[in-house]
PDB file of N, CA and C in Angstrom:
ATOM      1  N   UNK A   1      20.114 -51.196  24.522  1.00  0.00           N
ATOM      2  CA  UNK A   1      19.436 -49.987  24.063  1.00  0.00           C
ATOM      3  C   UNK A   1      19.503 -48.941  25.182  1.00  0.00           C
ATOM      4  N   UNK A   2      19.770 -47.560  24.689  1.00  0.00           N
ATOM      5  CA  UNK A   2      19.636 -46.480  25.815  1.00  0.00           C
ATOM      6  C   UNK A   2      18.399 -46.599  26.425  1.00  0.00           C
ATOM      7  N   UNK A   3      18.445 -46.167  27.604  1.00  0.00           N
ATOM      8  CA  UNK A   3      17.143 -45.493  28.417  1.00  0.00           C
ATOM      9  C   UNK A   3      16.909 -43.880  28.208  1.00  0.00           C
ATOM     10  N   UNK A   4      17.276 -43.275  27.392  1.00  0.00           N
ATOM     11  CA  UNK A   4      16.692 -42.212  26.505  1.00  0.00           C
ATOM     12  C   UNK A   4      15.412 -41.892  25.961  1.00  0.00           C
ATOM     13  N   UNK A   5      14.627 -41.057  26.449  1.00  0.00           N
ATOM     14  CA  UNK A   5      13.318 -40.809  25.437  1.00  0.00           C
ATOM     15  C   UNK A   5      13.372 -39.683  24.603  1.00  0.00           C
ATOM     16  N   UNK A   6      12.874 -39.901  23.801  1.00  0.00           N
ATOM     17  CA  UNK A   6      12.508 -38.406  22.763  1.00  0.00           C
ATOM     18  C   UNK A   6      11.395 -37.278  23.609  1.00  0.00           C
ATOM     19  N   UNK A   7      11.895 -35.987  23.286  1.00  0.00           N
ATOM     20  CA  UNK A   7      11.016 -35.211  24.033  1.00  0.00           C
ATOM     21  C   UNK A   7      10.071 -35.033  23.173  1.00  0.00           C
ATOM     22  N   UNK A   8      10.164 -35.446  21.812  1.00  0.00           N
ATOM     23  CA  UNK A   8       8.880 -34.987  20.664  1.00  0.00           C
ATOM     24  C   UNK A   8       8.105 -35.949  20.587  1.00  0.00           C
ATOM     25  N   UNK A   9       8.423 -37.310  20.355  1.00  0.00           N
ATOM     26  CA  UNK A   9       7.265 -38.487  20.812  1.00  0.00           C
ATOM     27  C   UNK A   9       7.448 -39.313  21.383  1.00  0.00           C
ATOM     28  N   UNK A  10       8.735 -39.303  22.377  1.00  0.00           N
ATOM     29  CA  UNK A  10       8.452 -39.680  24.118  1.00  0.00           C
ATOM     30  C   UNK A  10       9.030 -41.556  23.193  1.00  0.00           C
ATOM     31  N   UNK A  11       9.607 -41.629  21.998  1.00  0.00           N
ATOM     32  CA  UNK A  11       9.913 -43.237  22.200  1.00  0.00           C
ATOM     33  C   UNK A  11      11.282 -43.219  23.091  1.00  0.00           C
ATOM     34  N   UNK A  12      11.485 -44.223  22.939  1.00  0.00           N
ATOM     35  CA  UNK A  12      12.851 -44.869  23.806  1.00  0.00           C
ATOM     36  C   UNK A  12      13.750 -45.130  22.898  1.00  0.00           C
ATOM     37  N   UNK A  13      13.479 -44.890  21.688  1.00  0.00           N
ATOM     38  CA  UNK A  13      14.756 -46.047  20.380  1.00  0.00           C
ATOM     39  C   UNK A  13      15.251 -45.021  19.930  1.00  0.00           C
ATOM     40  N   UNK A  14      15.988 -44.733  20.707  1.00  0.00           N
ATOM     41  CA  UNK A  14      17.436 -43.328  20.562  1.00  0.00           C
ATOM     42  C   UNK A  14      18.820 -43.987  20.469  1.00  0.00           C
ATOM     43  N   UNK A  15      19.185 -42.899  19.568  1.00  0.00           N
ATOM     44  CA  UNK A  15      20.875 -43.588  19.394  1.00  0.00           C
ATOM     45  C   UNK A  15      21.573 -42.234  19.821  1.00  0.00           C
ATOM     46  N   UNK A  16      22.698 -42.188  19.964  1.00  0.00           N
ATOM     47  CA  UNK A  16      24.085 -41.015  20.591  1.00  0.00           C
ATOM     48  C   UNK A  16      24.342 -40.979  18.956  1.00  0.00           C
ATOM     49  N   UNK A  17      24.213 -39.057  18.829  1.00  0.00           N
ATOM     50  CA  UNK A  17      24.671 -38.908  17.370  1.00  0.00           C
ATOM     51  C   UNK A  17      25.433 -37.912  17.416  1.00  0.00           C
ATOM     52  N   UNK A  18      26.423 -37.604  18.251  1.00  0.00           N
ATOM     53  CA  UNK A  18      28.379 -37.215  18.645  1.00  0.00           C
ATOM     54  C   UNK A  18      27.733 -35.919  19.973  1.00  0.00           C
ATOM     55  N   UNK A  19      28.440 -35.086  19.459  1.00  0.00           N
ATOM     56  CA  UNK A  19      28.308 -34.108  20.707  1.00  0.00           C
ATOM     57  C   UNK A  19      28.495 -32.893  20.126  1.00  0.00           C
ATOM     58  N   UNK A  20      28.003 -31.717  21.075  1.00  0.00           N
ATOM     59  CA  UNK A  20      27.870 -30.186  20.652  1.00  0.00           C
ATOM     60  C   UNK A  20      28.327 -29.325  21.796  1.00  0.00           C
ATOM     61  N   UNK A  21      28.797 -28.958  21.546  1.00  0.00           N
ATOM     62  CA  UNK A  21      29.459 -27.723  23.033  1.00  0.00           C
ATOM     63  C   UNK A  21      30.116 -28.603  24.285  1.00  0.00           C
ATOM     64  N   UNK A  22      29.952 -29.585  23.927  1.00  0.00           N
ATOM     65  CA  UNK A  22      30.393 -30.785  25.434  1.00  0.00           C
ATOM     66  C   UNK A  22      28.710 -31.103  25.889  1.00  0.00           C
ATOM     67  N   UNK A  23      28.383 -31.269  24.946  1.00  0.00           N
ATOM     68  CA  UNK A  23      26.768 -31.911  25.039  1.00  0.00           C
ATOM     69  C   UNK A  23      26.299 -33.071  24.296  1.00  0.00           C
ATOM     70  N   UNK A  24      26.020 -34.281  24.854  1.00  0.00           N
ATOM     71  CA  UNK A  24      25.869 -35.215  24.193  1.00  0.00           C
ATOM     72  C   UNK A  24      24.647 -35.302  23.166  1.00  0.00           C
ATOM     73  N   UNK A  25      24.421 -35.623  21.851  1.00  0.00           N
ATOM     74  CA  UNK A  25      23.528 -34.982  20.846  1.00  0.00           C
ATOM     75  C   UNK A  25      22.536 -36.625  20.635  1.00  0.00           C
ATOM     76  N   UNK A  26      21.889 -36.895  20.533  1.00  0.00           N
ATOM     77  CA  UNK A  26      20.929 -38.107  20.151  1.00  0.00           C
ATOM     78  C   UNK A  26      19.806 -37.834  19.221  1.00  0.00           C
ATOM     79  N   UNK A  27      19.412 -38.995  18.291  1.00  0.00           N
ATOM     80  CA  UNK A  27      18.808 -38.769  16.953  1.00  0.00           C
ATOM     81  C   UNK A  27      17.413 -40.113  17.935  1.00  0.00           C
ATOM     82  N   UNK A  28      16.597 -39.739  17.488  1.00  0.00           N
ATOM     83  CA  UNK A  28      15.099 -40.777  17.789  1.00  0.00           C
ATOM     84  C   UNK A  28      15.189 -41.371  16.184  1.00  0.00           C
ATOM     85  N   UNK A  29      15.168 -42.798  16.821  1.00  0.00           N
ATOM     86  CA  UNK A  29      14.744 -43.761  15.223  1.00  0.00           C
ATOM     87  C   UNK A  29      13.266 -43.659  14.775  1.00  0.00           C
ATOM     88  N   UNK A  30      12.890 -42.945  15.875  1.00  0.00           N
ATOM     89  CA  UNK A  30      11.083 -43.185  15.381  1.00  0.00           C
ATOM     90  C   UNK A  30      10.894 -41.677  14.908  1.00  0.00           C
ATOM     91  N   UNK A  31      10.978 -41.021  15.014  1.00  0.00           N
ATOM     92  CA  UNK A  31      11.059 -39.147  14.216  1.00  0.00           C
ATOM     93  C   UNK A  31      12.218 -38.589  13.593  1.00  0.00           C
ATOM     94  N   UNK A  32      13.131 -39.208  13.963  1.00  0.00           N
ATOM     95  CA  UNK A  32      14.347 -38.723  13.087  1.00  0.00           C
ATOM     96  C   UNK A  32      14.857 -37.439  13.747  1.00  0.00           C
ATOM     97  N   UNK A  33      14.065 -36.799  14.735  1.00  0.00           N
ATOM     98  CA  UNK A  33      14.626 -35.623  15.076  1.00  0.00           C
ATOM     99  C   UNK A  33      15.847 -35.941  16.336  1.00  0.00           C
ATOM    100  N   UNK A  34      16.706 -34.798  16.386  1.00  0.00           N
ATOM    101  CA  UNK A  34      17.557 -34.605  17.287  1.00  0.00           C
ATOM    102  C   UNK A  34      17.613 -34.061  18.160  1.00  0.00           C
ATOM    103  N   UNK A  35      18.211 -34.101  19.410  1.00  0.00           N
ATOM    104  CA  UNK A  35      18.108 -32.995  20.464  1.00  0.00           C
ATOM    105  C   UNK A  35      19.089 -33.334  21.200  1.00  0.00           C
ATOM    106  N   UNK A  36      19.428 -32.502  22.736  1.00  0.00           N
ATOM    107  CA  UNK A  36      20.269 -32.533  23.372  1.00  0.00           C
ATOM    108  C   UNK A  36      19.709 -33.501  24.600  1.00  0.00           C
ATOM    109  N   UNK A  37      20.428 -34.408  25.379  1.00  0.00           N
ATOM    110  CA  UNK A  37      19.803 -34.795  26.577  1.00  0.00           C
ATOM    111  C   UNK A  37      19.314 -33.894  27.677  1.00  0.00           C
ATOM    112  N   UNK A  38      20.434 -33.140  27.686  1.00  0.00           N
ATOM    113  CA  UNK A  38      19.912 -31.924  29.126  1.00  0.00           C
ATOM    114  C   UNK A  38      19.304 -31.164  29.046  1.00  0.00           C
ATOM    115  N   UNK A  39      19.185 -30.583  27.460  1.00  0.00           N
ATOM    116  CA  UNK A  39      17.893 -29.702  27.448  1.00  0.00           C
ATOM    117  C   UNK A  39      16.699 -29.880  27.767  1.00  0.00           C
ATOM    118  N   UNK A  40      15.480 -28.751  27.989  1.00  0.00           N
ATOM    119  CA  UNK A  40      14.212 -29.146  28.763  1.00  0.00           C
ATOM    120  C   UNK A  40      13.489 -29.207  26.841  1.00  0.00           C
ATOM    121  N   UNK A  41      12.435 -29.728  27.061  1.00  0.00           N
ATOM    122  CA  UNK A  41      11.414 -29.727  25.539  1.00  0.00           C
ATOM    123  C   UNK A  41      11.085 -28.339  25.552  1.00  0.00           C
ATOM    124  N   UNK A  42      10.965 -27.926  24.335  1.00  0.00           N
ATOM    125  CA  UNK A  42       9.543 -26.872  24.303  1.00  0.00           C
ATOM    126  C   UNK A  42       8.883 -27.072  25.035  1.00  0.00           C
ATOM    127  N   UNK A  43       8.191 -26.040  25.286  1.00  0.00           N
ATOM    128  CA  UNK A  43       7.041 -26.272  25.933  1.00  0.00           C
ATOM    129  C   UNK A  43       5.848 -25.915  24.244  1.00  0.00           C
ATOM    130  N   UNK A  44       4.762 -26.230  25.178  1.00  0.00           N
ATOM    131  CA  UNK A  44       3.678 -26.353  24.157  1.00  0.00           C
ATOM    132  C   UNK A  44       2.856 -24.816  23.378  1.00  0.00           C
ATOM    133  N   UNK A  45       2.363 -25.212  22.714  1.00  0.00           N
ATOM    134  CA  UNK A  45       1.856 -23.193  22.437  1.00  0.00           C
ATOM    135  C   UNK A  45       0.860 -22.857  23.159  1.00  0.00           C
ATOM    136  N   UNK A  46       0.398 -23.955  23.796  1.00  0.00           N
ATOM    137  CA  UNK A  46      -0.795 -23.609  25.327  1.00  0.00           C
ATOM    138  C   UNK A  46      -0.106 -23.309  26.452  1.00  0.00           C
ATOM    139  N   UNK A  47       0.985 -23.497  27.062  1.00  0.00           N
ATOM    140  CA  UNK A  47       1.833 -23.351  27.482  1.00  0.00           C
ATOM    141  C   UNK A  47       2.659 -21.531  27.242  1.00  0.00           C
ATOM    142  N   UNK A  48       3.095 -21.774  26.228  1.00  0.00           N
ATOM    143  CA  UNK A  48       3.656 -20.464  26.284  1.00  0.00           C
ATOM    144  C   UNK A  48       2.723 -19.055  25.916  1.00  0.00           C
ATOM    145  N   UNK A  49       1.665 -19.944  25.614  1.00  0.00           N
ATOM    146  CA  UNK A  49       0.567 -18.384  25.504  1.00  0.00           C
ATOM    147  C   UNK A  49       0.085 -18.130  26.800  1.00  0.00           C
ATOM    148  N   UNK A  50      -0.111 -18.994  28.288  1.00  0.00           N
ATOM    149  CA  UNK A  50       0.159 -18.845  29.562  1.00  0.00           C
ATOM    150  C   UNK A  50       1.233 -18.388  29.968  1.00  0.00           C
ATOM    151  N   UNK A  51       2.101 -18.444  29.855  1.00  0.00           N
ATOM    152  CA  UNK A  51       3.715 -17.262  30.079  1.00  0.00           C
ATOM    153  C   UNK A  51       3.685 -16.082  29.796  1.00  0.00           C
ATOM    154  N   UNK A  52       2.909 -15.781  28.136  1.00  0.00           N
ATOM    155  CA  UNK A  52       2.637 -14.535  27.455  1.00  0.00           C
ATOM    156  C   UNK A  52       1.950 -14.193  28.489  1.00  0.00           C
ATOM    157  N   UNK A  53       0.155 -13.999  28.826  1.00  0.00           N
ATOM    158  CA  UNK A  53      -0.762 -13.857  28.853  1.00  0.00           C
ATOM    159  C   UNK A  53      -0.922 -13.723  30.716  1.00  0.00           C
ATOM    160  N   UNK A  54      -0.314 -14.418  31.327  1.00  0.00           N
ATOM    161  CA  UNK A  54      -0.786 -14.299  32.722  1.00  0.00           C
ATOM    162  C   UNK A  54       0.828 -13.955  33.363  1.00  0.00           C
ATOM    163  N   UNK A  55       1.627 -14.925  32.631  1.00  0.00           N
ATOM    164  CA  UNK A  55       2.983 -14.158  33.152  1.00  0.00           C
ATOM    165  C   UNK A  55       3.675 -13.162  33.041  1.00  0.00           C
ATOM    166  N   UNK A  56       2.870 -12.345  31.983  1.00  0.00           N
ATOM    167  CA  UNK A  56       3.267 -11.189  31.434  1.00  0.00           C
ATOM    168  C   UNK A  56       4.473 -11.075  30.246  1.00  0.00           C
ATOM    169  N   UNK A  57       5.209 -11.956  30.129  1.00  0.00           N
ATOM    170  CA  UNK A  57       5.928 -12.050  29.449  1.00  0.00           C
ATOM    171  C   UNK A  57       6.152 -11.205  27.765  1.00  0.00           C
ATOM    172  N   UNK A  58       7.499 -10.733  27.452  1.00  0.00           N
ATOM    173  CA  UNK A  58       6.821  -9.841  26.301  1.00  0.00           C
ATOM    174  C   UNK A  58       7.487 -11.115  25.147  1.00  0.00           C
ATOM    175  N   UNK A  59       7.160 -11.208  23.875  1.00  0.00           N
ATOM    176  CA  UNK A  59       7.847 -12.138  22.510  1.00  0.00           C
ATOM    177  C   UNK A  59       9.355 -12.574  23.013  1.00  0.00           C
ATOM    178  N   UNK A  60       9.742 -11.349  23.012  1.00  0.00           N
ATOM    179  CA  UNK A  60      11.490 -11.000  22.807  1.00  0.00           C
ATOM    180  C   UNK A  60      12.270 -11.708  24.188  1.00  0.00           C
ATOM    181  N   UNK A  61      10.926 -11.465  25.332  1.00  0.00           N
ATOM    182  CA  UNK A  61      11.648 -12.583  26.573  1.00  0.00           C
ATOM    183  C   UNK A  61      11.605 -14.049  26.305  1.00  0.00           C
ATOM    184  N   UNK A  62      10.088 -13.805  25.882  1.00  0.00           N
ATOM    185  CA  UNK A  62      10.083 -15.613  25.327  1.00  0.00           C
ATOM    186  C   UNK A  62      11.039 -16.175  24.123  1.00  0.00           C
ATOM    187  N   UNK A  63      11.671 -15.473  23.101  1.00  0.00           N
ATOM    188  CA  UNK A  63      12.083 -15.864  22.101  1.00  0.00           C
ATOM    189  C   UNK A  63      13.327 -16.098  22.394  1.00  0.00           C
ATOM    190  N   UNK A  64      13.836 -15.384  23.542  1.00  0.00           N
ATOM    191  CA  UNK A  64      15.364 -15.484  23.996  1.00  0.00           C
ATOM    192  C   UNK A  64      15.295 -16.848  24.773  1.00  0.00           C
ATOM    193  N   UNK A  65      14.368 -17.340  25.577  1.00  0.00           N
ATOM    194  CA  UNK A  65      14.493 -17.840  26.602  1.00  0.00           C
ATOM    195  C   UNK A  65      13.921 -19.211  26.132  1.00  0.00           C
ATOM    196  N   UNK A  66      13.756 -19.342  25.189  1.00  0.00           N
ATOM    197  CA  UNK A  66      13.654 -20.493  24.379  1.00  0.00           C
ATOM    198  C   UNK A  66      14.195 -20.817  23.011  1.00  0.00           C
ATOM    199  N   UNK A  67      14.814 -20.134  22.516  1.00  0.00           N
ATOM    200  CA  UNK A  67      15.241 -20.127  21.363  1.00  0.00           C
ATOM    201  C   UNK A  67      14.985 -19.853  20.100  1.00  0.00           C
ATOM    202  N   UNK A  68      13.665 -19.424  20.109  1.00  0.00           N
ATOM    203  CA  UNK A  68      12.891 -19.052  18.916  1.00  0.00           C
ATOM    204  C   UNK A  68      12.367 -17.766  18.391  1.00  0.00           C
ATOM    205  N   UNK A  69      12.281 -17.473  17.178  1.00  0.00           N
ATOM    206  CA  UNK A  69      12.127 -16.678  16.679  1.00  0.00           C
ATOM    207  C   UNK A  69      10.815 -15.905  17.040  1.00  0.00           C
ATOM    208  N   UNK A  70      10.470 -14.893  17.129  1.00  0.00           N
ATOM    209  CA  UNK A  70       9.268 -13.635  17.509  1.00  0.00           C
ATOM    210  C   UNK A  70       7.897 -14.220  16.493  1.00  0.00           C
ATOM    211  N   UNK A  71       8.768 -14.392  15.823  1.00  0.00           N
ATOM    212  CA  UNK A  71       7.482 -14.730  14.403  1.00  0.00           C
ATOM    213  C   UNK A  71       6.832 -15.957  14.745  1.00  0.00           C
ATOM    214  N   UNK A  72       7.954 -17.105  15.145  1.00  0.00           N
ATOM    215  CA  UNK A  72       7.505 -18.643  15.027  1.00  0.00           C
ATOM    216  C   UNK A  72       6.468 -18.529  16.086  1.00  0.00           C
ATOM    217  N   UNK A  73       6.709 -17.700  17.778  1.00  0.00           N
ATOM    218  CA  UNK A  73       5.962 -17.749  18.529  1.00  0.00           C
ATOM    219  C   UNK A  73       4.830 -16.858  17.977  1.00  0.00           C
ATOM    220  N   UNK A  74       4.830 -15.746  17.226  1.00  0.00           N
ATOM    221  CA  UNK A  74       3.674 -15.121  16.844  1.00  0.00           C
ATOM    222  C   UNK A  74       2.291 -15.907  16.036  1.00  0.00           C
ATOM    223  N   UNK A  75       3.301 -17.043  15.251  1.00  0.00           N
ATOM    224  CA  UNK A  75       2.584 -17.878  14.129  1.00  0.00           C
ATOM    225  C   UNK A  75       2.014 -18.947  15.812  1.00  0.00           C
ATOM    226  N   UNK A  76       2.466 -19.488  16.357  1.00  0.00           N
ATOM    227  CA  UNK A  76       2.172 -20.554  17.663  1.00  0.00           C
ATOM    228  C   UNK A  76       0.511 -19.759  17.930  1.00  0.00           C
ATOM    229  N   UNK A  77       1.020 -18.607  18.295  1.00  0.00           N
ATOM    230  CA  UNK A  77      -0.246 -18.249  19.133  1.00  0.00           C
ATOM    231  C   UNK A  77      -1.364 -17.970  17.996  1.00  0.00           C
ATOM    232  N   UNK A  78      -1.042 -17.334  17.080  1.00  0.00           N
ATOM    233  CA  UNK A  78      -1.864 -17.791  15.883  1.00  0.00           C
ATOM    234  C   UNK A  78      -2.877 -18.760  15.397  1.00  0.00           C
ATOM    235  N   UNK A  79      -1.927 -20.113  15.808  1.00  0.00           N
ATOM    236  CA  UNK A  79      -3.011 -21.348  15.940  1.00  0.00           C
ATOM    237  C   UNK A  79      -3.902 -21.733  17.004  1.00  0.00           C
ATOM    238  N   UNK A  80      -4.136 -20.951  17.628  1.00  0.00           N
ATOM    239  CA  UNK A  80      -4.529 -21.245  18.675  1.00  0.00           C
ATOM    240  C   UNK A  80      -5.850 -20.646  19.022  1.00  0.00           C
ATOM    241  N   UNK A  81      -6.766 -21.758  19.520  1.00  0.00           N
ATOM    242  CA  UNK A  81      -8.187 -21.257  18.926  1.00  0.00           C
ATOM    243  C   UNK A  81      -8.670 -21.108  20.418  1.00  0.00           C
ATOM    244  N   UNK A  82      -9.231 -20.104  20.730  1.00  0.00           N
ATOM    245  CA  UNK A  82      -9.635 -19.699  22.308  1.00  0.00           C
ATOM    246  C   UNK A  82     -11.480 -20.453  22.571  1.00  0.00           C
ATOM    247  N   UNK A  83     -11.422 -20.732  23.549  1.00  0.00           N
ATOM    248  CA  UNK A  83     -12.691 -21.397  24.057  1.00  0.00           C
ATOM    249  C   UNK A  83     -13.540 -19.865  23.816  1.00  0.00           C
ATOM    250  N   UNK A  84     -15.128 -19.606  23.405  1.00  0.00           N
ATOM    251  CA  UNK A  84     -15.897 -18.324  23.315  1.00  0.00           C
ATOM    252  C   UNK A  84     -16.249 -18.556  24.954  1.00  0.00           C
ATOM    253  N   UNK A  85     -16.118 -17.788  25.238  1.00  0.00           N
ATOM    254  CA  UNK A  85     -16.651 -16.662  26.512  1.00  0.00           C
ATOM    255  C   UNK A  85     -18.075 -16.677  26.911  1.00  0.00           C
ATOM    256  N   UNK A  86     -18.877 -17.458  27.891  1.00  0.00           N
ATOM    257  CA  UNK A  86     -20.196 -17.189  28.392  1.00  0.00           C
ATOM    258  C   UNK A  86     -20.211 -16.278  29.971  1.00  0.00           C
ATOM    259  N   UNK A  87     -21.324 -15.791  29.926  1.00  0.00           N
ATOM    260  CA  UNK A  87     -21.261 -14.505  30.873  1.00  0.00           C
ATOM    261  C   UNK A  87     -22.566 -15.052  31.255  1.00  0.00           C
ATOM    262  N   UNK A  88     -22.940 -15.523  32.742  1.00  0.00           N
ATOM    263  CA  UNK A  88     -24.506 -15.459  33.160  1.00  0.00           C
ATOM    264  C   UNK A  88     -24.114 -13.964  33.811  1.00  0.00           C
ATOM    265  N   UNK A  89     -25.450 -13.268  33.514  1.00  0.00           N
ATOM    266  CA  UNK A  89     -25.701 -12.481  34.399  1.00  0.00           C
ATOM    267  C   UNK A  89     -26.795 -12.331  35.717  1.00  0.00           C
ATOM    268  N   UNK A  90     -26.707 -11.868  36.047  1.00  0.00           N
ATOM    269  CA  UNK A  90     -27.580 -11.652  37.760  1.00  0.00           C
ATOM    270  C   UNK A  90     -28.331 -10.162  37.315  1.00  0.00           C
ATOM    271  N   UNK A  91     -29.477 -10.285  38.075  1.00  0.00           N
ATOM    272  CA  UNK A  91     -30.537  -8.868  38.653  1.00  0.00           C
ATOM    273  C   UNK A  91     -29.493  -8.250  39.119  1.00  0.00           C
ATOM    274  N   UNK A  92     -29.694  -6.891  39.361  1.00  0.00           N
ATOM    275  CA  UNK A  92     -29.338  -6.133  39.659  1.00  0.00           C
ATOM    276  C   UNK A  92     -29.710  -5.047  39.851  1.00  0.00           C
ATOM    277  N   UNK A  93     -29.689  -4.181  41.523  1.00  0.00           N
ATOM    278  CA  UNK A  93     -30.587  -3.018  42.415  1.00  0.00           C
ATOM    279  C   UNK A  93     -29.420  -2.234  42.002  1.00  0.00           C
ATOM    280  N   UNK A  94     -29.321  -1.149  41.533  1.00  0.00           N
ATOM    281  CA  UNK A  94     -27.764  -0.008  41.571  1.00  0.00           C
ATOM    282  C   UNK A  94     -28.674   1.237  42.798  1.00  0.00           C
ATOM    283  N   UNK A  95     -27.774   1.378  43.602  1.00  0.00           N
ATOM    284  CA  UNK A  95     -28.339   2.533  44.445  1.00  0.00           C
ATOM    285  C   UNK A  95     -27.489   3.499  44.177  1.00  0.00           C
ATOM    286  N   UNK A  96     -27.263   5.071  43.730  1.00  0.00           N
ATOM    287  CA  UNK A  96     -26.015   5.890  43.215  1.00  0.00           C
ATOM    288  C   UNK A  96     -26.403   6.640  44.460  1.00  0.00           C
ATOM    289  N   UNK A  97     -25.310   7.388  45.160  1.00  0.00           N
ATOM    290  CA  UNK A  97     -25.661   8.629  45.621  1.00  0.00           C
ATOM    291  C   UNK A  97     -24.014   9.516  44.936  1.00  0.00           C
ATOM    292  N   UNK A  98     -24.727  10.760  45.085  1.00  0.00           N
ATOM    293  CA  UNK A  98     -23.123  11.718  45.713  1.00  0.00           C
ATOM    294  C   UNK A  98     -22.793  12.447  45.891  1.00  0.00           C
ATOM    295  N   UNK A  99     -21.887  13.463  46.515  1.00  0.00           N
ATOM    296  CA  UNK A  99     -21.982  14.146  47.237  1.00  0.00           C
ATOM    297  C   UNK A  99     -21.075  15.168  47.054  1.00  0.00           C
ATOM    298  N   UNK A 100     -21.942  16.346  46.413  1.00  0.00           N
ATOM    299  CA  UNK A 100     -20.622  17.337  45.720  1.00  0.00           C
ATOM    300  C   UNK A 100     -19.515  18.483  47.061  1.00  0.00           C
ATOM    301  N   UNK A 101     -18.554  18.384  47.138  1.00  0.00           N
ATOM    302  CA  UNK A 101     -17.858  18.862  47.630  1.00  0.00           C
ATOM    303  C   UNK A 101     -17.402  20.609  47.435  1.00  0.00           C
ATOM    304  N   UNK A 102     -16.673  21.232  47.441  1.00  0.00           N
ATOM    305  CA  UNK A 102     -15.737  22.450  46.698  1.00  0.00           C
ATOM    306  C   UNK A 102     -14.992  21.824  45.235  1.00  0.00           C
ATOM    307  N   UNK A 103     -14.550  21.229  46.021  1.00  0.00           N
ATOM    308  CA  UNK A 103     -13.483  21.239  44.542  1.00  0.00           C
ATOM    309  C   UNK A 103     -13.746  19.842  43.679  1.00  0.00           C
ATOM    310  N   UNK A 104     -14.156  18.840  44.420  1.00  0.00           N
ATOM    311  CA  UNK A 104     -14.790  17.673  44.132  1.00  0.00           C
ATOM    312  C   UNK A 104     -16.032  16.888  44.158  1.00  0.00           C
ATOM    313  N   UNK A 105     -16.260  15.959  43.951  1.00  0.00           N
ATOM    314  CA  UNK A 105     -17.604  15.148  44.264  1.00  0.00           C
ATOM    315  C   UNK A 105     -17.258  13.765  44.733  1.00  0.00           C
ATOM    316  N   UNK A 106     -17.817  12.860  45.440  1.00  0.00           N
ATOM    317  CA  UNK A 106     -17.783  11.608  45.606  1.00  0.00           C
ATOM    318  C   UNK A 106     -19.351  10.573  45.003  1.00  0.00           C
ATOM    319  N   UNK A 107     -18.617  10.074  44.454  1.00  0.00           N
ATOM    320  CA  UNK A 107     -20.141   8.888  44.143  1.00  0.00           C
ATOM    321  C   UNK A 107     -19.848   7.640  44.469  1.00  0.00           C
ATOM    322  N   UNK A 108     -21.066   6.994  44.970  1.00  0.00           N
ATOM    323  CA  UNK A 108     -20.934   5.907  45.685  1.00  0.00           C
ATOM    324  C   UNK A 108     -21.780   5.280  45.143  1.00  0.00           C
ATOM    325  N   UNK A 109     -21.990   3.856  44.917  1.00  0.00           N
ATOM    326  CA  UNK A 109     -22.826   2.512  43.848  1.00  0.00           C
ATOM    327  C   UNK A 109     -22.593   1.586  44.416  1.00  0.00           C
ATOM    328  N   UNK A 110     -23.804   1.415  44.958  1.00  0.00           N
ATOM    329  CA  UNK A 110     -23.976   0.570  45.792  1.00  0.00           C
ATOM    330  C   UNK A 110     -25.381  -0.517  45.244  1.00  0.00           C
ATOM    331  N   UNK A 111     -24.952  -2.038  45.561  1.00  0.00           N
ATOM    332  CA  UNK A 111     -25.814  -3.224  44.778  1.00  0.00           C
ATOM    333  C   UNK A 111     -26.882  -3.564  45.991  1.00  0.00           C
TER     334      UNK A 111
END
């Protein structure tokens, strides 16, 4: 048996199912799906909404750079349900001053 895993559920019971571009192609007996050996997996839609979101990334970089369509990633982030947001807040002294100039003013806020 190969030492092959599936990148979709990680079994080992892979068979060689011919080749693509000079790329060897393998089918998983346990999902039926196919893929390339050298390719990397998807990544996950938690994952690429961190690429979006902090890496800045726009759809059209991600869609190129993985292979997928604008929509499929639009529908990804779609599912994706965000933790709600808690805020403690603190007391708070505001001291304002400021100080009008000619042509300007400065204000300063200070805690």
């Amino acid at each position: 048996m190969n030492k092959k895993k599936c990148p979709y559920c990680n079994n080992s019971k892979c068979i060689k199912k011919g080749k693509r571009d000079g790329h060897q192609r393998w089918q998983c007996k346990n999902c039926k799906k196919k893929f390339q050996a050298n390719k990397k997996a998807l990544p996950t839609k938690e994952e690429l909404f961190c690429l979006y979101t902090f890496s800045k990334q726009t759809l059209s970089e991600l869609s190129q750079e993985y292979h997928l369509k604008t929509n499929t990633i639009q529908k990804l982030f779609d599912e994706i349900i965000l933790p709600n947001k808690t805020h403690n807040p603190r007391t708070l002294s505001l001291a304002v001053d400021t100080t009008f100039f000619d042509d300007f003013a400065v204000v300063v806020f200070r805690d």
